[in-house]
Protein backbone atom coordinates (compact mmCIF):
# COMPACT_ATOMS: atom_id res chain seq x y z
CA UNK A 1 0.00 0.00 0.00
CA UNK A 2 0.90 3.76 -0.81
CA UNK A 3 3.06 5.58 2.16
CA UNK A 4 1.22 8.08 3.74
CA UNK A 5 1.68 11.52 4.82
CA UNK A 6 -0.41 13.72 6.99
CA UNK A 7 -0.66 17.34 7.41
CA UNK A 8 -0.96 16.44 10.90
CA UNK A 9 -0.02 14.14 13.09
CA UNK A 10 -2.68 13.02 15.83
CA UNK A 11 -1.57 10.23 18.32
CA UNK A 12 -2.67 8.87 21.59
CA UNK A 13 -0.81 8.60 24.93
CA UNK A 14 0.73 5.62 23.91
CA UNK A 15 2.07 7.41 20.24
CA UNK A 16 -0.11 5.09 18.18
CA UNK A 17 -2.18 7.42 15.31
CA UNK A 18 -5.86 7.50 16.62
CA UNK A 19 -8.80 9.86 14.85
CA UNK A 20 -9.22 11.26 11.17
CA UNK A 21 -5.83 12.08 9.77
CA UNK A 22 -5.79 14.19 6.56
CA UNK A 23 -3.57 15.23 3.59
CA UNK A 24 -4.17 17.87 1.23
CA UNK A 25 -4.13 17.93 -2.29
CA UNK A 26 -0.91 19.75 -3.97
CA UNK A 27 -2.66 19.45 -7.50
CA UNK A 28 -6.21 20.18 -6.63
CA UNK A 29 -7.86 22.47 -3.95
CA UNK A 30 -8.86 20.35 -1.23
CA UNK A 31 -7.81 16.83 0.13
CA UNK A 32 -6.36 14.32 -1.10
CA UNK A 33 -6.99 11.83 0.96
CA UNK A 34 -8.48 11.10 5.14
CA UNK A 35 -7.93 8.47 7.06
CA UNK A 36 -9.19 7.10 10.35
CA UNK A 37 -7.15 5.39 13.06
CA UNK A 38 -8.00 3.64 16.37
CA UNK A 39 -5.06 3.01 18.86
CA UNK A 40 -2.35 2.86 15.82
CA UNK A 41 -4.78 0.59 13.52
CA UNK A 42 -5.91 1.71 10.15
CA UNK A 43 -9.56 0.90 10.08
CA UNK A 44 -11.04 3.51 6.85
CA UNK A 45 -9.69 5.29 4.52
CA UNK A 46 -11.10 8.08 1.84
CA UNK A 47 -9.06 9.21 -1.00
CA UNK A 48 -10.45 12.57 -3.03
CA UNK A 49 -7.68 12.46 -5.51
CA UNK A 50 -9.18 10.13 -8.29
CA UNK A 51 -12.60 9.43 -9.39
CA UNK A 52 -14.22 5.61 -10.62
CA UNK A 53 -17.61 5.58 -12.44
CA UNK A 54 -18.79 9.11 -11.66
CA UNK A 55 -17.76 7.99 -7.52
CA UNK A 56 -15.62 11.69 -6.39
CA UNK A 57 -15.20 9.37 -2.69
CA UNK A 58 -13.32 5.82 -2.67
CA UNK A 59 -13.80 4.86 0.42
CA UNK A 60 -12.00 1.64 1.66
CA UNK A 61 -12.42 -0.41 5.26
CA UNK A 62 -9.68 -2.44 6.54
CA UNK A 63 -10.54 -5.78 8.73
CA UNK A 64 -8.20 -7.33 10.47
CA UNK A 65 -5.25 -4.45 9.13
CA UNK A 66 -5.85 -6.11 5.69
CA UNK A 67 -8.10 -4.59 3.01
CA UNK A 68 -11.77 -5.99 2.82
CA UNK A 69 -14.35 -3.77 1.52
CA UNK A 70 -13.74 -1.05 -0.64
CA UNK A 71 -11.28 0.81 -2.99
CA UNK A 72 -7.27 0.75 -2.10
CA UNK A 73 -5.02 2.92 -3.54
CA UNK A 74 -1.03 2.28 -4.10
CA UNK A 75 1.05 3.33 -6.67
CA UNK A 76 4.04 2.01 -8.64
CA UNK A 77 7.60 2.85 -9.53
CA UNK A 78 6.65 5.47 -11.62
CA UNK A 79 4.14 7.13 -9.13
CA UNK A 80 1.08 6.17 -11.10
CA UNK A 81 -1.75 4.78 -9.34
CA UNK A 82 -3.50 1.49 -9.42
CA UNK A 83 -6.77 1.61 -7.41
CA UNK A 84 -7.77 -1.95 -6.42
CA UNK A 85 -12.01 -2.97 -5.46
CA UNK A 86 -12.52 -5.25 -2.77
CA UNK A 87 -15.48 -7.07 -1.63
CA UNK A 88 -15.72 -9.20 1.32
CA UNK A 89 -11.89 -9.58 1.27
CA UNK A 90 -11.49 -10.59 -2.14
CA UNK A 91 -9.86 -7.98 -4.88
CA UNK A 92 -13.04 -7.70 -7.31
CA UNK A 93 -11.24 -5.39 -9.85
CA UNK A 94 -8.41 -3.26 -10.78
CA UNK A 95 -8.08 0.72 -11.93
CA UNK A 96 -5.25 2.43 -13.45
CA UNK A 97 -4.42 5.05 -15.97
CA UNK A 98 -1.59 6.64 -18.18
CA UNK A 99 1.88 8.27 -17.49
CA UNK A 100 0.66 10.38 -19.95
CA UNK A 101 -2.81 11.48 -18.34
CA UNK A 102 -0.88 12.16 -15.40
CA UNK A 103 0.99 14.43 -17.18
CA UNK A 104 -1.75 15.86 -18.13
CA UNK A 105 -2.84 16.20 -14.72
CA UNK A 106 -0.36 18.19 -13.25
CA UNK A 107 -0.93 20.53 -16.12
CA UNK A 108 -4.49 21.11 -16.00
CA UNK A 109 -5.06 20.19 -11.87
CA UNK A 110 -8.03 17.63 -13.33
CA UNK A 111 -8.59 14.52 -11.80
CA UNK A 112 -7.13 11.79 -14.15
CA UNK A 113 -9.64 9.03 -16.06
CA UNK A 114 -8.92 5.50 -14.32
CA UNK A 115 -9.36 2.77 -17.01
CA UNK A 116 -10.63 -0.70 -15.08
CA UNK A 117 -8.60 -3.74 -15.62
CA UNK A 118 -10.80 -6.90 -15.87
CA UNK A 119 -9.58 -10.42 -15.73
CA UNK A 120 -10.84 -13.98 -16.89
CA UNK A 121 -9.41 -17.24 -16.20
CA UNK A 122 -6.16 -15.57 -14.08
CA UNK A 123 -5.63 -13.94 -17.83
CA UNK A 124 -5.55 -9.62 -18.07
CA UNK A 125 -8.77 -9.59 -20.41
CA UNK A 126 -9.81 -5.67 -20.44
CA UNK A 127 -7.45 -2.72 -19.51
CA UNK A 128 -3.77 -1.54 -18.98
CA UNK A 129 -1.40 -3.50 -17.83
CA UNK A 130 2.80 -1.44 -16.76
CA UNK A 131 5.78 -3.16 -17.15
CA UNK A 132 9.36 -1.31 -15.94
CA UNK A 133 12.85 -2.01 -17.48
CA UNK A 134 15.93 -0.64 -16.59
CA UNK A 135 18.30 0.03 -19.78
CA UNK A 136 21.16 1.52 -18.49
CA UNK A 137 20.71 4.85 -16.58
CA UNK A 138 17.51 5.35 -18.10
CA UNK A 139 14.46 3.66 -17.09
CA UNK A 140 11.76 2.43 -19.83
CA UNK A 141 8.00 1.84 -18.71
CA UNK A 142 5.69 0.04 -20.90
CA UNK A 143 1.93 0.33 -20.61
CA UNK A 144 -0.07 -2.65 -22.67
CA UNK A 145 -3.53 -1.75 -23.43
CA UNK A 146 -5.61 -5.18 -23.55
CA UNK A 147 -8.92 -5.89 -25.11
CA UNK A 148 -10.78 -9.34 -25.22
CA UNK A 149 -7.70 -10.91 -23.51
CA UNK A 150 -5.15 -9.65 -26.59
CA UNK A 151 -2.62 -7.05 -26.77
CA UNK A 152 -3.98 -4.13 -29.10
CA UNK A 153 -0.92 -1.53 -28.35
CA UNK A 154 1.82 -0.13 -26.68
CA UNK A 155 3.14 3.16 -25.15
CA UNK A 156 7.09 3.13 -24.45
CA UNK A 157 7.92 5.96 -22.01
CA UNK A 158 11.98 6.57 -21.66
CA UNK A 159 13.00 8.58 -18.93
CA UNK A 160 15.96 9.90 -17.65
CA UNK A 161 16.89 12.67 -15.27
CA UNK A 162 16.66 15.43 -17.61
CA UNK A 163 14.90 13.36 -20.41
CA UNK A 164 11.52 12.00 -21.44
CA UNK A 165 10.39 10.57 -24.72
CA UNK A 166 6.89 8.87 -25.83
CA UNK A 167 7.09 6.09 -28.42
CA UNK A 168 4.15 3.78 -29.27
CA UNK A 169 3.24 0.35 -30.39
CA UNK A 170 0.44 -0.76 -32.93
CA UNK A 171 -0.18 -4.49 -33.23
CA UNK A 172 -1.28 -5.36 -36.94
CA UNK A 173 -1.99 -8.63 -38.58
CA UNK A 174 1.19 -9.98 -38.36
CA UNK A 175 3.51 -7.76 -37.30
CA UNK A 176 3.67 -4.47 -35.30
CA UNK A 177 4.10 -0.79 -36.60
CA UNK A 178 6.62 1.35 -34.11
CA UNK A 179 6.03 5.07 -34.51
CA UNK A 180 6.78 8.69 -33.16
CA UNK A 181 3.68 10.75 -34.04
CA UNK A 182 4.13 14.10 -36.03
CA UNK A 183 4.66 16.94 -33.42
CA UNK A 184 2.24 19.61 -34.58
CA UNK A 185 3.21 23.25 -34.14
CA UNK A 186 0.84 26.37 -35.41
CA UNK A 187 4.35 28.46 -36.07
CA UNK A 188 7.39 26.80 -37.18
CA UNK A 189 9.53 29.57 -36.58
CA UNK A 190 9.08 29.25 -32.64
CA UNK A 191 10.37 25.11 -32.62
CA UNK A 192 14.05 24.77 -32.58
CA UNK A 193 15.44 23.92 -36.41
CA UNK A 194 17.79 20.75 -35.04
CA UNK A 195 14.29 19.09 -33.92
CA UNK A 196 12.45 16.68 -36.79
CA UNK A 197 8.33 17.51 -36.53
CA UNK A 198 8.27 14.55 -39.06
CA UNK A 199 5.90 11.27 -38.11
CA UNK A 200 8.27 8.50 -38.69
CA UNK A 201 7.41 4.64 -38.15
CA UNK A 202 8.88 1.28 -38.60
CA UNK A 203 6.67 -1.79 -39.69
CA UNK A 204 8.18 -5.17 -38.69
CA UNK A 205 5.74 -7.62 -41.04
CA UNK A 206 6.02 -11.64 -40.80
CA UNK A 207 4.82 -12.74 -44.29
CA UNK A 208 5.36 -16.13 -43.51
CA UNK A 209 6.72 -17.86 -40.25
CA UNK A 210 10.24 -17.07 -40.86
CA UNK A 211 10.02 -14.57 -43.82
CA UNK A 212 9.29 -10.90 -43.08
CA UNK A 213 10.15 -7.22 -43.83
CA UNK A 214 10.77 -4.58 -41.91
CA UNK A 215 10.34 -0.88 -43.40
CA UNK A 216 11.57 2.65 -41.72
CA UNK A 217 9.23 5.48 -42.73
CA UNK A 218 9.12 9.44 -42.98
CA UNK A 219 5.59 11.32 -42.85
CA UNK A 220 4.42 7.85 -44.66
CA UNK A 221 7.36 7.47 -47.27
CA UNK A 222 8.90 4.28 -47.15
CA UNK A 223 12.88 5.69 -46.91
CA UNK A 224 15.13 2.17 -46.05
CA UNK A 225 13.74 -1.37 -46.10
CA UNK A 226 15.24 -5.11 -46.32
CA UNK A 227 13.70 -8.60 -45.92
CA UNK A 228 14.60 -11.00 -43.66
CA UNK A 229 14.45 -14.51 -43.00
CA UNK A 230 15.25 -16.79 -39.64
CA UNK A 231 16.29 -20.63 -39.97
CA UNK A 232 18.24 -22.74 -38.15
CA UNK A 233 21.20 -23.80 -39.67
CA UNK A 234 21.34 -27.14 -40.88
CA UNK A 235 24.64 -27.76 -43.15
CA UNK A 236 24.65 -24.52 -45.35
CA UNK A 237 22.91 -21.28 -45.16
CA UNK A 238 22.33 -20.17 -48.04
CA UNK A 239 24.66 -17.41 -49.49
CA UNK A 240 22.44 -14.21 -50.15
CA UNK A 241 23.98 -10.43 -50.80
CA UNK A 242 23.18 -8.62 -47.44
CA UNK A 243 24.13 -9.20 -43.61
CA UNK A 244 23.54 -12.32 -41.08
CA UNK A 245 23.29 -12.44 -37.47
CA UNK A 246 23.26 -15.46 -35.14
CA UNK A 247 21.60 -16.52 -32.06
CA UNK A 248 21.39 -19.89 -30.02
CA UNK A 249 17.50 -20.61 -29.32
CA UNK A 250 15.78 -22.38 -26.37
CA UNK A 251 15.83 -25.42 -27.19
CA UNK A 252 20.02 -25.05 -27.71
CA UNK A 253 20.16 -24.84 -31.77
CA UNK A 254 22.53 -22.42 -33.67
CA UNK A 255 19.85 -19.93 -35.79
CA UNK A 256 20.91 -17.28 -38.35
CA UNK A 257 18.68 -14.17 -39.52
CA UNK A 258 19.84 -12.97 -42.74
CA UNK A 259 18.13 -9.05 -43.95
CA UNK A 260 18.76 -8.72 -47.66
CA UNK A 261 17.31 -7.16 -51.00
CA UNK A 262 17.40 -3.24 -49.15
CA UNK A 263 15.88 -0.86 -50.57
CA UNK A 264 16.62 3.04 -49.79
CA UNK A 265 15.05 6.51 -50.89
CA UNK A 266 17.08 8.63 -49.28
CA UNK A 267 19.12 11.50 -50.94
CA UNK A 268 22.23 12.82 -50.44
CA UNK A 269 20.31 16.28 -49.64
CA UNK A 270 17.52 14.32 -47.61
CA UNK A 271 17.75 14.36 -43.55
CA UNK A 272 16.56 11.35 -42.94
CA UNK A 273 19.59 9.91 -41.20
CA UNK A 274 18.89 12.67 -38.53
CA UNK A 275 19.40 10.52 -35.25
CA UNK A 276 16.05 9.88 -33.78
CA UNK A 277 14.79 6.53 -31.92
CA UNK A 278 12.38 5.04 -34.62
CA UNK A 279 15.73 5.14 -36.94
CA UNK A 280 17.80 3.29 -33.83
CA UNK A 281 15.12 0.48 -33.58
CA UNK A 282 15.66 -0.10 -37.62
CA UNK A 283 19.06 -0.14 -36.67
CA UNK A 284 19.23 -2.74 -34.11
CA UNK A 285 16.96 -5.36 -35.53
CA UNK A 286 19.52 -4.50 -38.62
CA UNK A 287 22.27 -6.69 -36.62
CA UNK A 288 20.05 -9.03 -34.45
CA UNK A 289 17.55 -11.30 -33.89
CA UNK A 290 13.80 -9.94 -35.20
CA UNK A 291 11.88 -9.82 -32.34
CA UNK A 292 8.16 -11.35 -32.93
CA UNK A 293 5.88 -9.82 -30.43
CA UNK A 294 2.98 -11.55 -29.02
CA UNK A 295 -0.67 -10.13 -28.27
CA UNK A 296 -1.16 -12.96 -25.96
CA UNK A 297 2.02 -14.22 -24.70
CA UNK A 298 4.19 -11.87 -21.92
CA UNK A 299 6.56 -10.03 -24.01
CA UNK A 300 10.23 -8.78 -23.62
CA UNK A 301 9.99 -5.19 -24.85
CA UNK A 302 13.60 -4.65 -23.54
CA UNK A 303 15.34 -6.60 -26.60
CA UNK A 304 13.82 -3.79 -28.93
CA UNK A 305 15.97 -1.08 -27.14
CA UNK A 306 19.17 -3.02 -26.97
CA UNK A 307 22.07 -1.57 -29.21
CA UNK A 308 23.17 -3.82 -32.44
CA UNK A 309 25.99 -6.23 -31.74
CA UNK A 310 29.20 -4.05 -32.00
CA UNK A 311 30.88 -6.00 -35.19
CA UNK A 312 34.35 -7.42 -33.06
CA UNK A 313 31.99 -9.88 -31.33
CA UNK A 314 32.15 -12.01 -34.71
CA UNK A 315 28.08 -12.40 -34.17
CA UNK A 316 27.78 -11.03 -37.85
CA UNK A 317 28.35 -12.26 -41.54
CA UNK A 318 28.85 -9.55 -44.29
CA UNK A 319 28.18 -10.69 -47.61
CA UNK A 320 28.48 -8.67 -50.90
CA UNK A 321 27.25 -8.70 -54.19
CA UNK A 322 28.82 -11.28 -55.71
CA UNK A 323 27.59 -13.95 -52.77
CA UNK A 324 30.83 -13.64 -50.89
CA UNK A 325 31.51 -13.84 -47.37
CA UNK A 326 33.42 -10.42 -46.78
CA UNK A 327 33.63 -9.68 -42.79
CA UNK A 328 33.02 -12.46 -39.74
CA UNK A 329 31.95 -15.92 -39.15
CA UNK A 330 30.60 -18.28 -41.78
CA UNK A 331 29.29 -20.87 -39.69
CA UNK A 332 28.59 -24.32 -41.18
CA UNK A 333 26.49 -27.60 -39.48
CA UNK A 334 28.61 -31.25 -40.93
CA UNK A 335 26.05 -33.91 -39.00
CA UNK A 336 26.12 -33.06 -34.89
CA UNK A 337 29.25 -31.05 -35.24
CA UNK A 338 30.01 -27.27 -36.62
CA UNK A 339 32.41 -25.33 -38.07
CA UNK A 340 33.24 -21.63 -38.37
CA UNK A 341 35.29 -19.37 -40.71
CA UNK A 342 36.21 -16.03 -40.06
CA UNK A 343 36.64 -13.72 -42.75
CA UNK A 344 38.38 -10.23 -42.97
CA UNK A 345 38.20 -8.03 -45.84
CA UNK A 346 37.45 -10.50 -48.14
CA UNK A 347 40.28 -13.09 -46.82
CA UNK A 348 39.72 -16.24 -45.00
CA UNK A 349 42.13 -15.83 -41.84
CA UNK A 350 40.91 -18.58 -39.55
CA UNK A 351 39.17 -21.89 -40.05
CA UNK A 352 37.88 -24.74 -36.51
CA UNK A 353 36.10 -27.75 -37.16
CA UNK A 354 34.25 -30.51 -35.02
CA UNK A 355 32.93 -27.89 -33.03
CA UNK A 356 29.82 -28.89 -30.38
CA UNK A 357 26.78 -26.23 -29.38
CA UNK A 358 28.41 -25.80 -25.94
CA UNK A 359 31.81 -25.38 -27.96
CA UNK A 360 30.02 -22.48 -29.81
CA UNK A 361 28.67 -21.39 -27.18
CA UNK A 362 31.52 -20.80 -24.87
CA UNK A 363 33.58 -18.99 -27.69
CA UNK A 364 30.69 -16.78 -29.20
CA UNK A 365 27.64 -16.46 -26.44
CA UNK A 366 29.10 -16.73 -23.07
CA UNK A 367 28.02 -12.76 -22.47
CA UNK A 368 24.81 -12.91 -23.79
């Protein structure tokens, strides 16, 4: 449960709270919240700060120091509430809402829409659903909005100490688009020039099991784009123009993702390249794994914001036009054993055979 704080402190002669403790409201003009203690036990409490279904009171009554009738209020990490509905001991239902309509709180001092989270069968069925990450210094929350038990999209909040940035998540038949809306300003003279106002997106599309595409778009303008395709590797890949990455699955098998046939419309004069995130993401699933997100199954949204494997790990094949291995590691399967060449520049400079999975393992995976 939430830690409170009073305006005032009232104890009894033994220094245990006792009577109707209050807090008032920074945001709005009023209370927050009142509580009401006997001899140091929490038996009620009444929070003004949110409102459920039209209800400008949750009122909540402990039994036993435990909740049992009522709404309870807490809040997460990231200081955004979660209301839970009791009845008869039992939590009935769940409320939440938005990092963003808390934002939008503290701007316009208005009490913030709670969305209800219903469950069936254990299973999230309607509402939100936050998920926290930490990716270095900066911390990454992800709020899953769910409908009829499936995953419909996703807001990605980064934060840092001086730094905040809204990304979001549409799941499509599929795949999943990743986009940074168009920021809309009446004069353009006021926004700082360095700063892109474009909408850019990227579209990760399975067109098969293993077979996909994956396109990076500017105000709707496809600019870079490759396909891609995952196997496992059994004897020889085979040799396609483009770049390969490698990863050992779950069940212990060597896999390779090759992206090849890109396509780019980007001019020398365009800005394009200008850094932003949508442009990292196409970046990273450039030299990895392609991650294929479930609407049902508990994703790991972290693996989208990881940075591509830095080319001295060996993790990557470059091959050019004329189907030639040019820089890294060829690997090869010969029955239950493997192989691996490494390649620099074009040359061949170092060749092991009768290699296991743990042997490949240990030399190429032992860090990730």
């Amino acid at each position: 449960m939430e830690t409170y704080q009073y305006d005032r402190e009232l104890l009894n002669e033994k220094g245990q709270r006792h009577g109707t403790l209050v807090s008032t409201s920074y945001l709005f003009d009023g209370l927050a919240y009142s509580h009401i203690y006997e001899n140091g036990v929490l038996l009620q409490t009444t929070d003004f700060r949110y409102q459920i279904e039209n209800q400008k009171e949750l009122v909540g009554f402990f039994k036993d120091n435990v909740p049992y009738e009522g709404y309870f209020i807490s809040e997460n990490e990231f200081e955004i509430p979660e209301v839970s509905y009791y009845e008869n001991g039992k939590c009935m239902a769940m409320y939440t809402t938005t990092l963003t309509t808390i934002l939008e709180t503290e701007m316009n001092s208005t009490p913030p829409v709670l969305v209800k989270t219903s469950f069936q069968n254990g299973m999230l069925w309607d509402g939100l659903h936050h998920l926290g990450y930490q990716l270095g210094d900066a911390h990454l929350l992800v709020t899953e909005y769910h409908t009829n038990g499936a995953k419909t999209h996703v807001d990605f909040w980064l934060l840092g100490m001086h730094y905040a940035e809204l990304i979001k998540l549409n799941f499509i038949p599929n795949g999943y688009v990743i986009f940074k809306e168009k920021i809309e300003v009446e004069d353009s003279e006021e926004i700082d020039p360095e700063i892109d106002t474009r909408s850019k997106s990227l579209t990760v599309l399975f067109n098969e099991n293993t077979k996909g595409k994956v396109t990076y778009q500017v105000d709707e303008k496809i600019q870079l784009a490759y396909e891609f395709c995952e196997e496992n590797l059994s004897n020889k890949m085979l040799i396609i123009p483009g770049i390969v990455s490698y990863n050992v699955s779950s069940s212990n098998v060597l896999q390779y993702t090759q992206k090849y046939n890109f396509e780019s419309t980007i001019s020398s004069e365009d800005n394009s390249y200008n850094h932003n995130l949508i442009l990292s993401f196409y970046m990273n699933l450039l030299y990895s794994k392609i991650p294929k997100l479930s609407t049902t199954a508990k994703n790991d949204y972290s693996q989208l914001f990881q940075e591509h494997h830095d080319f001295e790990s060996g993790l990557l094949l470059f091959i050019n036009e004329e189907k030639k291995p040019v820089e890294g590691l060829y690997f090869e399967k010969n029955n239950q054993t493997y192989s691996y060449s490494k390649y620099k520049k074009g040359e061949k400079t170092e060749k092991k055979e009768g290699l296991s999975i743990e042997n490949i393992k240990q030399l190429f995976f032992q860090n990730k």
